[in-house]
Protein backbone atom coordinates (compact mmCIF):
# COMPACT_ATOMS: atom_id res chain seq x y z
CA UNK A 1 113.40 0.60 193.72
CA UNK A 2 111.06 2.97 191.80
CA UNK A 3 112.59 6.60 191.87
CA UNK A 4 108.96 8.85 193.07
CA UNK A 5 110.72 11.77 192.89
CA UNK A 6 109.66 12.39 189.30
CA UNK A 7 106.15 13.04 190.04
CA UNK A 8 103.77 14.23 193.08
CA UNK A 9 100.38 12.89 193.96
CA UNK A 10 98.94 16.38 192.45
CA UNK A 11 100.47 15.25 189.00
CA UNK A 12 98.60 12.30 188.65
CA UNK A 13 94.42 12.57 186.76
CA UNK A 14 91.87 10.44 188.12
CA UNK A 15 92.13 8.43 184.54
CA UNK A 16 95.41 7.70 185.58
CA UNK A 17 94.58 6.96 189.36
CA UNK A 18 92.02 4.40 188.15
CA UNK A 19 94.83 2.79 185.70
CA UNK A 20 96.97 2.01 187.98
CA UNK A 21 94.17 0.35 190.52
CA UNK A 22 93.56 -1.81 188.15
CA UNK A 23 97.32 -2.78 187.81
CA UNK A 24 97.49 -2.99 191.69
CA UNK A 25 94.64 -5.16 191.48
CA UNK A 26 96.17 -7.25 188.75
CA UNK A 27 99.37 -7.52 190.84
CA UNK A 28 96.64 -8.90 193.85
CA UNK A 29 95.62 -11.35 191.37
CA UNK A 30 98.74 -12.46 189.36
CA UNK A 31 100.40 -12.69 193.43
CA UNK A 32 97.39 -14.55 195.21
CA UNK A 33 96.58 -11.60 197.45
CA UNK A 34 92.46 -11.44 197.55
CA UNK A 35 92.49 -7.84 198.21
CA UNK A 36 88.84 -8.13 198.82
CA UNK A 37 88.62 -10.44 201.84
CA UNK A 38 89.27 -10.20 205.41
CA UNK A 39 92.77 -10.04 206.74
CA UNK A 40 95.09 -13.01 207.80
CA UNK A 41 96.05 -12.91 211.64
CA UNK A 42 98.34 -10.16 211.98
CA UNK A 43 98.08 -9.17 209.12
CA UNK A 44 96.45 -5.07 208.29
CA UNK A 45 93.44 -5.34 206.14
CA UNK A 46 93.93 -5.94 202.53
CA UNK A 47 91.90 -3.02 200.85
CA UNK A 48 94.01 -0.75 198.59
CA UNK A 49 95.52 2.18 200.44
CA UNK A 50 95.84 5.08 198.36
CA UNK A 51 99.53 4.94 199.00
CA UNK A 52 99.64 1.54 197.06
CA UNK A 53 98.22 3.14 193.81
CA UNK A 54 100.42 6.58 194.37
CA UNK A 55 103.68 4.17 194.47
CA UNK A 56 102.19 2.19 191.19
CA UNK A 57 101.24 5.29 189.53
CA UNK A 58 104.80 7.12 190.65
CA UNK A 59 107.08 4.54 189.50
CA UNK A 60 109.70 4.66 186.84
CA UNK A 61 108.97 0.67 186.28
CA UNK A 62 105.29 1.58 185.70
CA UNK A 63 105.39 0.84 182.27
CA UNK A 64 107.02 -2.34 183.04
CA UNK A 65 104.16 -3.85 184.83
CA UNK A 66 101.16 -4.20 181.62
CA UNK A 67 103.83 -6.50 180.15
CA UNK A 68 104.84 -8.25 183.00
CA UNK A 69 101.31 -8.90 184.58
CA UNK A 70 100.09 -10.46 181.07
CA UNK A 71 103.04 -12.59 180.75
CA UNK A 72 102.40 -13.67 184.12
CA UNK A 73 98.38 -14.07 183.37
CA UNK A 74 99.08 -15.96 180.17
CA UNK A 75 101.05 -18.40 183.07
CA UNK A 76 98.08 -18.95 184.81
CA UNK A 77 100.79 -19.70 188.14
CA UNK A 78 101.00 -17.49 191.28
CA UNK A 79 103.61 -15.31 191.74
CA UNK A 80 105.27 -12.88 193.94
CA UNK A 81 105.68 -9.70 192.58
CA UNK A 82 108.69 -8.66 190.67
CA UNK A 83 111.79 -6.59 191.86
CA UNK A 84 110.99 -3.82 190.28
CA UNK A 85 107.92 -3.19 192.28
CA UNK A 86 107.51 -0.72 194.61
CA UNK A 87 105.17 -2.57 196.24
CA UNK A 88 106.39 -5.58 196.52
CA UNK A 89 106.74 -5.87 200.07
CA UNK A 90 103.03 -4.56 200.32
CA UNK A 91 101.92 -7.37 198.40
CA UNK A 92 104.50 -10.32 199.78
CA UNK A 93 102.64 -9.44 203.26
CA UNK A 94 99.68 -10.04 202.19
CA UNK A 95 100.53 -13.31 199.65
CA UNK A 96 98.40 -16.25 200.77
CA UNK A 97 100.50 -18.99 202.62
């Protein structure tokens, strides 16, 4: 698990806010999740909770992830999202059956 103790919300810039939406929205992409259409049954809505891009922008792996998400890209396969994501379970909800 990401350690979030390193930074708070206040620390991050809204450069840096908008970085790491795009890698949450990359993740969505590289793990099937259309973050932009209607739920599944039982499932919350799929827009981007500000939580989501805190724990991207907060985590120690967050370098990780540019490297990871190309690699995967490059694959052109769906995936689920790696270990080292703090939001994996977020996403793994929300992965397309």
């Amino acid at each position: 698990m990401c350690d979030q103790s390193a930074h708070s919300k206040a620390d991050l810039s809204e450069p840096d806010l908008r970085e790491q939406a795009r890698l949450v929205r990359r993740m969505a992409g590289v793990t099937g999740v259309d973050i932009d259409d209607p739920p599944q049954a039982g499932v919350a809505p799929c827009a981007v909770p500000t939580e989501v891009v805190h724990n991207c922008a907060t985590c120690a792996a967050a370098a990780t992830c540019p490297g990871w998400l190309a690699a995967q890209e490059r694959r052109a396969q769906t995936a689920r999202a790696p270990e080292f994501c703090h939001n994996r379970a977020w996403f793994e909800a929300r992965q397309a059956g």
